[in-house]
C-alpha atoms as a PDB file:
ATOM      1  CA  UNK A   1     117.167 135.475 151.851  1.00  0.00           C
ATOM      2  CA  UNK A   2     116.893 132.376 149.246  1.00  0.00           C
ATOM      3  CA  UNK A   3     118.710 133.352 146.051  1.00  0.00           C
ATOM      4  CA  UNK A   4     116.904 133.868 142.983  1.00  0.00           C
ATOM      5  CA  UNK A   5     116.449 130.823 140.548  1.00  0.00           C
ATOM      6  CA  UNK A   6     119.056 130.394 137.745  1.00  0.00           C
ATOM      7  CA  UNK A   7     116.758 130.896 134.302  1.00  0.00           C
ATOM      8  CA  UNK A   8     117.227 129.030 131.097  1.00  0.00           C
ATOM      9  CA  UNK A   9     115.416 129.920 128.006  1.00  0.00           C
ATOM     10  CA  UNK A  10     115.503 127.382 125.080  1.00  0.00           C
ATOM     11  CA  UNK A  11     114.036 128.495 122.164  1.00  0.00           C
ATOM     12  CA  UNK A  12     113.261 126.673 118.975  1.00  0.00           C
ATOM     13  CA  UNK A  13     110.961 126.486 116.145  1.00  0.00           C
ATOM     14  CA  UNK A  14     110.416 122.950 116.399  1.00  0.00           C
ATOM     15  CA  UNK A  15     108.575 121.468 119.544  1.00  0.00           C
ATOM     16  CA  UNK A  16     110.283 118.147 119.405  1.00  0.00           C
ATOM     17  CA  UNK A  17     113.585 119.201 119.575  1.00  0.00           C
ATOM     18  CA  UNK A  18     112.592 121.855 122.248  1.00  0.00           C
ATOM     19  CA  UNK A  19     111.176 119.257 123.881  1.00  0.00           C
ATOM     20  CA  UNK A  20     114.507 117.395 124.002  1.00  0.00           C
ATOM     21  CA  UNK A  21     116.742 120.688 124.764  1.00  0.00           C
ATOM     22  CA  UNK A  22     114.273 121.566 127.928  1.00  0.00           C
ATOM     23  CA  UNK A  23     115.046 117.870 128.980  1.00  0.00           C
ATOM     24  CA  UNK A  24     118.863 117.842 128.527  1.00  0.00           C
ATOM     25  CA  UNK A  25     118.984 120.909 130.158  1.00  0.00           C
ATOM     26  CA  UNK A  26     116.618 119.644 133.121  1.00  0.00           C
ATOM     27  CA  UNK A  27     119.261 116.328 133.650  1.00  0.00           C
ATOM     28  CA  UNK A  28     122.369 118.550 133.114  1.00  0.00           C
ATOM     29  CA  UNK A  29     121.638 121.116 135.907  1.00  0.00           C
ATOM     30  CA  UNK A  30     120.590 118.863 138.293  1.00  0.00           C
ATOM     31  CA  UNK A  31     123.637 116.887 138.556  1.00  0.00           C
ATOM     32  CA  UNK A  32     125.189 120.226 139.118  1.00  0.00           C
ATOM     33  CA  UNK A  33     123.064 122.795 140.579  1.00  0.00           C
ATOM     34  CA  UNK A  34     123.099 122.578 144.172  1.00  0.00           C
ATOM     35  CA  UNK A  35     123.061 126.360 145.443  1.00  0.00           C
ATOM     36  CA  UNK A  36     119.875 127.504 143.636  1.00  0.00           C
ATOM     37  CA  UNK A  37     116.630 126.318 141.950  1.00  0.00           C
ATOM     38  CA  UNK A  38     116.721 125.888 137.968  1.00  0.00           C
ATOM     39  CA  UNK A  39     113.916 126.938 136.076  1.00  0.00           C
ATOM     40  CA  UNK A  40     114.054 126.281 132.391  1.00  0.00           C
ATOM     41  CA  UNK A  41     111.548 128.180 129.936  1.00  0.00           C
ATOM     42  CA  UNK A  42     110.617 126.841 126.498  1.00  0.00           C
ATOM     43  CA  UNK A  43     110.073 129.236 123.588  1.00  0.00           C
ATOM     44  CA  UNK A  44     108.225 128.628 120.204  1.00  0.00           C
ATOM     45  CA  UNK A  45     109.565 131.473 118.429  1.00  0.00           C
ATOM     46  CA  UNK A  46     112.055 134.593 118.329  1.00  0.00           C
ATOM     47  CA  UNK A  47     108.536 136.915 119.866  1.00  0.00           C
ATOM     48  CA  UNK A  48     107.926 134.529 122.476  1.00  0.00           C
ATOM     49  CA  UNK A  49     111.423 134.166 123.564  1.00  0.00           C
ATOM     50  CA  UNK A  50     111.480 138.255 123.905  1.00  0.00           C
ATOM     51  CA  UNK A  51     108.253 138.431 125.903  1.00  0.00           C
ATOM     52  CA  UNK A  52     109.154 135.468 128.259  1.00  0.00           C
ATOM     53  CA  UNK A  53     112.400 137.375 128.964  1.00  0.00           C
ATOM     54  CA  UNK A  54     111.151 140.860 129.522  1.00  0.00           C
ATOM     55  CA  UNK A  55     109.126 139.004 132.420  1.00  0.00           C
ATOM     56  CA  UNK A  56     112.481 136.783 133.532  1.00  0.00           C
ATOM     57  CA  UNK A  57     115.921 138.102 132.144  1.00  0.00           C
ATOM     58  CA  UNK A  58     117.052 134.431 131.379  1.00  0.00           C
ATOM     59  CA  UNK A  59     120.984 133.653 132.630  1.00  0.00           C
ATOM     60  CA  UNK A  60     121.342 131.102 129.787  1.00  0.00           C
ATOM     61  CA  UNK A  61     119.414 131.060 126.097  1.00  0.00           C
ATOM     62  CA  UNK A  62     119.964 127.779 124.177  1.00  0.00           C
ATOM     63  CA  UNK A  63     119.053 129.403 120.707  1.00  0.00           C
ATOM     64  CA  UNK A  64     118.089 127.922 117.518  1.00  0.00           C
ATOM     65  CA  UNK A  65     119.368 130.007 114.511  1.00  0.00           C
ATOM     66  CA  UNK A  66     117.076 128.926 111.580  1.00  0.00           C
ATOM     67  CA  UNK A  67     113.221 130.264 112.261  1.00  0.00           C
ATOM     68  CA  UNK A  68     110.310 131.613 110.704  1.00  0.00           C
ATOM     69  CA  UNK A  69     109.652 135.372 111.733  1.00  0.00           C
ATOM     70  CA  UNK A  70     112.820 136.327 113.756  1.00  0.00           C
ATOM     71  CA  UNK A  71     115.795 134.389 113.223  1.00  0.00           C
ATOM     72  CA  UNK A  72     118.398 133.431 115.992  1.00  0.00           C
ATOM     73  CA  UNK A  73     120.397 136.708 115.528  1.00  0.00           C
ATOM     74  CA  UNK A  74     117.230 138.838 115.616  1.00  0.00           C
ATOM     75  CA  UNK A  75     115.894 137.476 118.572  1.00  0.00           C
ATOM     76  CA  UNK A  76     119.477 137.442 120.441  1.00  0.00           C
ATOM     77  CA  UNK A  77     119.621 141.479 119.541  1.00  0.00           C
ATOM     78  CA  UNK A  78     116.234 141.864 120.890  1.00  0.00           C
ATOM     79  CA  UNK A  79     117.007 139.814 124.024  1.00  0.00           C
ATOM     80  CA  UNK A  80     120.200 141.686 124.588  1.00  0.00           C
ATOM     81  CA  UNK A  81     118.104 145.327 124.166  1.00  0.00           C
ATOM     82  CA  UNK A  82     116.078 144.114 127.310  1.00  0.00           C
ATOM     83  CA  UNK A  83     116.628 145.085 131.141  1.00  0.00           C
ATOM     84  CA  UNK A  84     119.457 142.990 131.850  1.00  0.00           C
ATOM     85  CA  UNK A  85     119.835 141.004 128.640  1.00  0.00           C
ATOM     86  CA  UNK A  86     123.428 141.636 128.191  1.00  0.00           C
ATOM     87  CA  UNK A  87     124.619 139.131 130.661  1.00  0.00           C
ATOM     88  CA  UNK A  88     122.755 135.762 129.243  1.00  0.00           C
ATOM     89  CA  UNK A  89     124.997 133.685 128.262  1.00  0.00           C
ATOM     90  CA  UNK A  90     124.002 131.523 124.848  1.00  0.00           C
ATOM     91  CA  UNK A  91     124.487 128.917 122.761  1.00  0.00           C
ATOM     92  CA  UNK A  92     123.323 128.850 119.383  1.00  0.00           C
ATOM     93  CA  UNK A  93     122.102 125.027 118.627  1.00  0.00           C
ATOM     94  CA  UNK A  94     121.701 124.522 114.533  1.00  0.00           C
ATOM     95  CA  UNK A  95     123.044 122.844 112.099  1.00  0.00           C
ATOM     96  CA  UNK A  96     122.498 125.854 109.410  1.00  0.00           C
ATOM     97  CA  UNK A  97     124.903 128.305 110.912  1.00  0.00           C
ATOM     98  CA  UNK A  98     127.542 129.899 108.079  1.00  0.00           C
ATOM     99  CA  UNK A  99     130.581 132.015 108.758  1.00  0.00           C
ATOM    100  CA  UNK A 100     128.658 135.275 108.180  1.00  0.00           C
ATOM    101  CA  UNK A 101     126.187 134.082 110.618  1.00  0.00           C
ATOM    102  CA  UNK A 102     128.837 133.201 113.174  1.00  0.00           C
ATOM    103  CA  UNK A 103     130.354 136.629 112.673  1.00  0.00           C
ATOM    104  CA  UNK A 104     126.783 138.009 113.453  1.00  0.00           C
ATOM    105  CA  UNK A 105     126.477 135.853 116.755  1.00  0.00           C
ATOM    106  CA  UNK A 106     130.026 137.087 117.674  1.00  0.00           C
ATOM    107  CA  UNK A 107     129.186 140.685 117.606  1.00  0.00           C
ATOM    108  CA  UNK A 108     126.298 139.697 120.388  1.00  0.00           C
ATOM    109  CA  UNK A 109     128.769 138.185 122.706  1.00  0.00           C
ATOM    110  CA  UNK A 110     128.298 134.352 121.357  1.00  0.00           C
ATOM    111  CA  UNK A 111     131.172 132.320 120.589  1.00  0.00           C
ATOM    112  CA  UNK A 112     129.323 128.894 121.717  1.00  0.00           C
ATOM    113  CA  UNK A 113     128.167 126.696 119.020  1.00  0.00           C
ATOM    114  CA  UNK A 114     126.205 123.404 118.787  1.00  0.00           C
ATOM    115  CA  UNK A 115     125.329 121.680 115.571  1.00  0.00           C
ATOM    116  CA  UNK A 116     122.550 119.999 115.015  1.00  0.00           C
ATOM    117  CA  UNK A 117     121.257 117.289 114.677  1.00  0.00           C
ATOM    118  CA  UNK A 118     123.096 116.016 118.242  1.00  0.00           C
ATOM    119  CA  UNK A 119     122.961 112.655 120.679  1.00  0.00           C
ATOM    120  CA  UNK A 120     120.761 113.373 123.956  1.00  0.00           C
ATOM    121  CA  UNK A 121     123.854 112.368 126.226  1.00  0.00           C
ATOM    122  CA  UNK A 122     125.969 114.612 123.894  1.00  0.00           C
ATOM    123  CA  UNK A 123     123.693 117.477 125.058  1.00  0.00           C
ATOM    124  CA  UNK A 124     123.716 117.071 128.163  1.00  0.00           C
ATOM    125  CA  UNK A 125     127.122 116.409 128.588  1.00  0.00           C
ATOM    126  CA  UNK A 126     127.904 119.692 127.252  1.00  0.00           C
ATOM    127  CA  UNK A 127     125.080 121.656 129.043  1.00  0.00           C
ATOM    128  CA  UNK A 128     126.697 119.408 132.081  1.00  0.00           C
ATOM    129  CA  UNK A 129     129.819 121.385 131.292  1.00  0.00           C
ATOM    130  CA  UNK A 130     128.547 124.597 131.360  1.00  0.00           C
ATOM    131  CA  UNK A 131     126.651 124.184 134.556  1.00  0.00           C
ATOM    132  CA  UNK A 132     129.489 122.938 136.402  1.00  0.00           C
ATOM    133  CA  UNK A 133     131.345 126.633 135.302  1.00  0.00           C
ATOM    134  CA  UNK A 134     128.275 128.093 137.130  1.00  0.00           C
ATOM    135  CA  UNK A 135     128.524 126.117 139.916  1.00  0.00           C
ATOM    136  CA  UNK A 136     132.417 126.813 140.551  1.00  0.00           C
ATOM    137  CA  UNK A 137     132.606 130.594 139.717  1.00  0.00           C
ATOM    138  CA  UNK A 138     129.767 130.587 142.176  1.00  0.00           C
ATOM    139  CA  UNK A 139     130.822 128.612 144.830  1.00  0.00           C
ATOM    140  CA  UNK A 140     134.473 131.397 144.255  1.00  0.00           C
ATOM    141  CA  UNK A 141     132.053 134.446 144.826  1.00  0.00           C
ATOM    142  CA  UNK A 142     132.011 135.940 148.262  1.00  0.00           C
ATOM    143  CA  UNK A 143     128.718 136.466 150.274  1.00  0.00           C
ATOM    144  CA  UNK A 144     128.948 140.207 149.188  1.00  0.00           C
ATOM    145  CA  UNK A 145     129.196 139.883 145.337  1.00  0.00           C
ATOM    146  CA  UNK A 146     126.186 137.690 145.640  1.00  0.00           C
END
């Protein structure tokens, strides 16, 4: 049987930068992503980021932390409350983040920060990063963990 696609969710107030996330993340994965499709989602807003992952539990959120309505730490709590939301990993991608806010993310699991505003190859170097850690600890599993 094929294995299911590998799900990114970037979500971000602004449709510019979203814009320039979904493509980072689109160039980083490819280089690396050679055992399963990657299918990266784009999110407007805390709400729609919720109701795109109660369809699709995503296995990475790039996260924006300053946004009208629900703010990155009330949309990560939300996302982690869904069916299989505890295992995405994220990274929080502002330039607005303070200590107390950090401490918040920390308590959800997040320890993985990106400040904005950030070069394109910057990005996807370090999106590059993480998808090669996705690509090893898979290529480690056996045929029965998978």
């Amino acid at each position: 049987a094929p294995e299911r696609a590998f799900h990114v969710l970037v979500v971000d107030d602004s449709r510019v930068f979203r814009k320039f996330t979904v493509q980072a993340t689109q160039m980083a994965f490819f280089r690396h992503r050679k055992s399963r499709e990657v299918v990266v989602h784009g999110a407007c807003s805390g709400q729609e980021a919720v109701t795109l992952a109660s369809f699709q539990p995503p296995d990475l959120v790039l996260l924006d932390f300053d946004m009208p309505g629900l703010d990155g730490v009330d949309t990560l709590s939300r996302l982690r409350a869904l069916p299989g939301g505890d295992s995405a990993r994220v990274v929080v991608l502002s330039g607005r983040v303070r200590p107390a806010d950090r401490w918040r993310f920390a308590v959800l699991g997040v320890n993985d920060f990106v400040n904005k505003p950030i070069d394109f190859r910057q990005l996807v170097d370090r999106l590059a990063g993480i998808a090669r850690r996705y690509e090893e600890s898979e290529s480690h599993r056996t045929p029965s963990e998978g």
